[in-house]
N, C-alpha and C. Protein backbone atom coordinates (compact mmCIF):
# COMPACT_ATOMS: atom_id res chain seq x y z
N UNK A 1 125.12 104.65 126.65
CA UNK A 1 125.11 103.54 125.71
C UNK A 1 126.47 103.44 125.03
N UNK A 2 127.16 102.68 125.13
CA UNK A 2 128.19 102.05 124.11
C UNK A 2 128.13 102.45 122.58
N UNK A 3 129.01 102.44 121.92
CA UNK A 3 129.04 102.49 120.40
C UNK A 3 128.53 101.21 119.53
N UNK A 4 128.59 100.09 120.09
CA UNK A 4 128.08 98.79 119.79
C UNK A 4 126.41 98.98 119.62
N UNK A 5 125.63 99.59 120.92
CA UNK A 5 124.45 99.20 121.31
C UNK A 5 123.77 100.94 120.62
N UNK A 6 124.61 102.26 120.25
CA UNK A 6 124.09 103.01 119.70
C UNK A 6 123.70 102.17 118.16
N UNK A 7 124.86 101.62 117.37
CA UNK A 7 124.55 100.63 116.37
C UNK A 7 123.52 100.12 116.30
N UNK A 8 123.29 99.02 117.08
CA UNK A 8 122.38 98.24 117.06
C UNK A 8 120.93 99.19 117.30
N UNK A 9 120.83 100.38 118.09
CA UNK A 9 119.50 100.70 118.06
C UNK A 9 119.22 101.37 116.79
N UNK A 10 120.20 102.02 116.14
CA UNK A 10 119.75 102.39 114.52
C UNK A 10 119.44 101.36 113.89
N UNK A 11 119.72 100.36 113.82
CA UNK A 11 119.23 99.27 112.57
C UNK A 11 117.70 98.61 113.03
N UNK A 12 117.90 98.87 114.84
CA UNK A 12 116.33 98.02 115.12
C UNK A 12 115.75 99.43 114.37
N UNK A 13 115.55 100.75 114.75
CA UNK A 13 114.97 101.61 113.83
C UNK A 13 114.75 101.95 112.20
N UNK A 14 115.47 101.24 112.06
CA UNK A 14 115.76 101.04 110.82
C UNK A 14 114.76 99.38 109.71
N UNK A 15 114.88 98.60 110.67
CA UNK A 15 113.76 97.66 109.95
C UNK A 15 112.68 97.52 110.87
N UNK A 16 112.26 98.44 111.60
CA UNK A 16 110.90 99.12 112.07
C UNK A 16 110.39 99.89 111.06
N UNK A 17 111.36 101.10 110.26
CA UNK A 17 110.83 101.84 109.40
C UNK A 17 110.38 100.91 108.37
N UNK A 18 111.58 100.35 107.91
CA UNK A 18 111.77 99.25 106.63
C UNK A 18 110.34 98.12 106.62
N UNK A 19 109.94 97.79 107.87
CA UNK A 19 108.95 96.46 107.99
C UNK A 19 107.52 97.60 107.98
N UNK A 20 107.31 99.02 108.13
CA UNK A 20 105.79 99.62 108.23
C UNK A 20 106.04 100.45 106.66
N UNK A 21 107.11 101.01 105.99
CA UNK A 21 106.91 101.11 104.56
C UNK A 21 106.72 100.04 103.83
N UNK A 22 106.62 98.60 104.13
CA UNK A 22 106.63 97.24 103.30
C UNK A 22 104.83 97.64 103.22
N UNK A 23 104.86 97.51 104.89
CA UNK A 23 103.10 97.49 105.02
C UNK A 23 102.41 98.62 104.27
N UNK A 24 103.01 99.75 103.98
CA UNK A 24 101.69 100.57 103.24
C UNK A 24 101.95 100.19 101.98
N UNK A 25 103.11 99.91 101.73
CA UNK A 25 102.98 99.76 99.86
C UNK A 25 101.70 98.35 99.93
N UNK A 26 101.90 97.58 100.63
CA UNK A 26 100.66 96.42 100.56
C UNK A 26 99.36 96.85 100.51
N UNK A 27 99.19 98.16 101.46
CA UNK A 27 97.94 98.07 101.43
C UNK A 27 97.64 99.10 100.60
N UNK A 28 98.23 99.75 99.99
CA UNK A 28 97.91 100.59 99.03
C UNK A 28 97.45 99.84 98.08
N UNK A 29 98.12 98.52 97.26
CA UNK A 29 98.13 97.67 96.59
C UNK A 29 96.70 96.55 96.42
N UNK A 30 96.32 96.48 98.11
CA UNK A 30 94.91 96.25 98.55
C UNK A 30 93.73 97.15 98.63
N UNK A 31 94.29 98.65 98.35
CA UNK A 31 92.99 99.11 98.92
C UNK A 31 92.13 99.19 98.11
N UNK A 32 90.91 99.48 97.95
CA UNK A 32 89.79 99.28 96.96
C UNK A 32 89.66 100.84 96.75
N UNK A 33 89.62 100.58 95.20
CA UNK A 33 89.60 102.20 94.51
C UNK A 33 88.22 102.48 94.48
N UNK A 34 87.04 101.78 94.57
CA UNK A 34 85.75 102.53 94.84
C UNK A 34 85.39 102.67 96.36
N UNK A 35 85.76 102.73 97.62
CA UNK A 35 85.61 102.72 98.95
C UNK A 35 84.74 104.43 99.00
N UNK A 36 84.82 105.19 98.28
CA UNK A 36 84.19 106.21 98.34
C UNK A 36 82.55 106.16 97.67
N UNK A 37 81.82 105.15 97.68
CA UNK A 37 80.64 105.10 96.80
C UNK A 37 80.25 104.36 98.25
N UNK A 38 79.32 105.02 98.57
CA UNK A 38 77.99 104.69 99.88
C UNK A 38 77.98 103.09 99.88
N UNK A 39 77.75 102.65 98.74
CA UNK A 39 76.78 101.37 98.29
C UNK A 39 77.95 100.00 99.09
N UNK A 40 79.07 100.55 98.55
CA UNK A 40 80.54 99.81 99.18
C UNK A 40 81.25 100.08 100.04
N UNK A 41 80.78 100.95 101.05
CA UNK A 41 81.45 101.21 102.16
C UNK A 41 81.98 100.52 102.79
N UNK A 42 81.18 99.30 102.81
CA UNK A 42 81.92 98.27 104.00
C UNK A 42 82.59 97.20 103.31
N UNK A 43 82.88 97.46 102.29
CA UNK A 43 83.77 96.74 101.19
C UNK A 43 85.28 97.64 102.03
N UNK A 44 85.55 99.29 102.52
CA UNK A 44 86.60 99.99 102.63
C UNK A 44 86.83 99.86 104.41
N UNK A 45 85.82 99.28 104.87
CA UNK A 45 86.15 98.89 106.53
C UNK A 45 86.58 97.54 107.13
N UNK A 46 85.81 96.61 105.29
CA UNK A 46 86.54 95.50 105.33
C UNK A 46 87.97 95.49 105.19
N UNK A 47 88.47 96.09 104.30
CA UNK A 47 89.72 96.54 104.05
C UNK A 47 90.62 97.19 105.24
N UNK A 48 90.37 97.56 105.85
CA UNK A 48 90.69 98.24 107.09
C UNK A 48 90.89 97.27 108.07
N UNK A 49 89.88 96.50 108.46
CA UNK A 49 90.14 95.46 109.26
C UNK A 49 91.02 94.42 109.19
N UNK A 50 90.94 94.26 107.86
CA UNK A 50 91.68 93.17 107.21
C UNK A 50 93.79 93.62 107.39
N UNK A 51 93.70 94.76 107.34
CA UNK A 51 95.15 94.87 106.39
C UNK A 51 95.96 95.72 108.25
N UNK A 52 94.90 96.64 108.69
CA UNK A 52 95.17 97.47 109.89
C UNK A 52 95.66 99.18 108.99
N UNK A 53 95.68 100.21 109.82
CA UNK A 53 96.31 101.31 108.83
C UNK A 53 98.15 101.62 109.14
N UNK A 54 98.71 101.68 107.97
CA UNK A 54 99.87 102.05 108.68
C UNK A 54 100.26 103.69 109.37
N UNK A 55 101.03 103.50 109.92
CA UNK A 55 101.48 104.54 111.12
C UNK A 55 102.78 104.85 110.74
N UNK A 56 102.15 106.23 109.97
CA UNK A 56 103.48 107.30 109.42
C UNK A 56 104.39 108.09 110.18
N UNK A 57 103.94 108.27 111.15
CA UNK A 57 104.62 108.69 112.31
C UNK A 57 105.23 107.90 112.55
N UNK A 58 105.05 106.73 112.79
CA UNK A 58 106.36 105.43 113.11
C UNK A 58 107.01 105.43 112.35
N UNK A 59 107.25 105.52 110.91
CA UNK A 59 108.40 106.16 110.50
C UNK A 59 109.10 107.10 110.27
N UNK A 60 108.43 108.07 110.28
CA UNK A 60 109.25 109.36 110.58
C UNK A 60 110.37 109.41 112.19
N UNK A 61 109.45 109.03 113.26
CA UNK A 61 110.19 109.37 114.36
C UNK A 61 111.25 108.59 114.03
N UNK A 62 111.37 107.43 113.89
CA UNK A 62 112.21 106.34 113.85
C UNK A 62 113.59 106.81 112.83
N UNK A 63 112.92 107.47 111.55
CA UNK A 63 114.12 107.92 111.06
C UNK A 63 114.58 108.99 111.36
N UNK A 64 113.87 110.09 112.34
CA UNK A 64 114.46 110.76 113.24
C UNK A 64 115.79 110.87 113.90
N UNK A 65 115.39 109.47 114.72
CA UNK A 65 116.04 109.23 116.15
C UNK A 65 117.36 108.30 115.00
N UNK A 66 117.31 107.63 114.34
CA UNK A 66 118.38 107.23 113.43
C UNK A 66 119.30 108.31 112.89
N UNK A 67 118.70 109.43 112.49
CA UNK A 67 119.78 110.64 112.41
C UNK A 67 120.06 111.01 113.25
N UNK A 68 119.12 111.25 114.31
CA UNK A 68 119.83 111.90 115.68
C UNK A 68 121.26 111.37 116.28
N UNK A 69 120.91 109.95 116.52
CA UNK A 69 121.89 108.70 117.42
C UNK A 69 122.92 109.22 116.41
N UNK A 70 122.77 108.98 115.33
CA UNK A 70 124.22 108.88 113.98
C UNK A 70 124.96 110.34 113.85
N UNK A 71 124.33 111.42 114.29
CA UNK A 71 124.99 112.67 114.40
C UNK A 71 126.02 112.46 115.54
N UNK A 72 125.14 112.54 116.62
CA UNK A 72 125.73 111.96 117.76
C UNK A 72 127.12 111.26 117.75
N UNK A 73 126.82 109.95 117.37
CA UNK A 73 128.01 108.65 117.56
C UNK A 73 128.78 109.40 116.48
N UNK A 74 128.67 110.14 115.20
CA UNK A 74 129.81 110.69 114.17
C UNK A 74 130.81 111.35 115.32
N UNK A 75 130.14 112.39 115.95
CA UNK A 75 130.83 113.05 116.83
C UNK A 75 132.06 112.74 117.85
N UNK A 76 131.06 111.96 118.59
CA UNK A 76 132.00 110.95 119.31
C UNK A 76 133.22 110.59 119.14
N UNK A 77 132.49 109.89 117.86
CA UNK A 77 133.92 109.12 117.44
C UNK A 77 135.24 109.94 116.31
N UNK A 78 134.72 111.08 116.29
CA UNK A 78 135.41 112.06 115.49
C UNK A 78 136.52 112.76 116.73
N UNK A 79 135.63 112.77 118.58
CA UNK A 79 136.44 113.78 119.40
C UNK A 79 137.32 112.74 120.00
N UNK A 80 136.98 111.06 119.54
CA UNK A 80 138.13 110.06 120.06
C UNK A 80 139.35 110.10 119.63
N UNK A 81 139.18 110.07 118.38
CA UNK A 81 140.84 110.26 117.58
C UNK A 81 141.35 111.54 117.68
């Protein structure tokens, strides 16, 4: 990969992370604080259906592979000059 296209795959990783932390602060914001009472259960699957769960692992790896690539390309471009 080029130095251009290492770029560009950190930032797509980057508002991948940025666009699924938007989503949990939402649904945190949505979720219903009694979902633990029998009577309203499906008040907390409505919720579920409605919003989807976010996927923490999708951001972690993602900011992973964003440090990884960026260690990397530092290097690189440190053994060019």
């Amino acid at each position: 990969m080029r130095t251009d296209e290492k770029i560009g795959y950190m930032i797509g990783c980057l508002k991948v992370t940025k666009d699924e932390l938007d989503h949990m602060a939402e649904c945190v914001e949505l979720e219903p604080e009694d979902y633990k009472d029998s009577e309203r259960c499906g008040k907390y699957w409505n919720y579920i259906k409605c919003t989807g769960m976010p996927n923490k692992s999708l951001v972690t790896d993602n900011l992973r592979n964003v440090a990884r690539i960026a260690f990397k390309l530092a290097r690189e471009i440190d053994h060019e000059r």
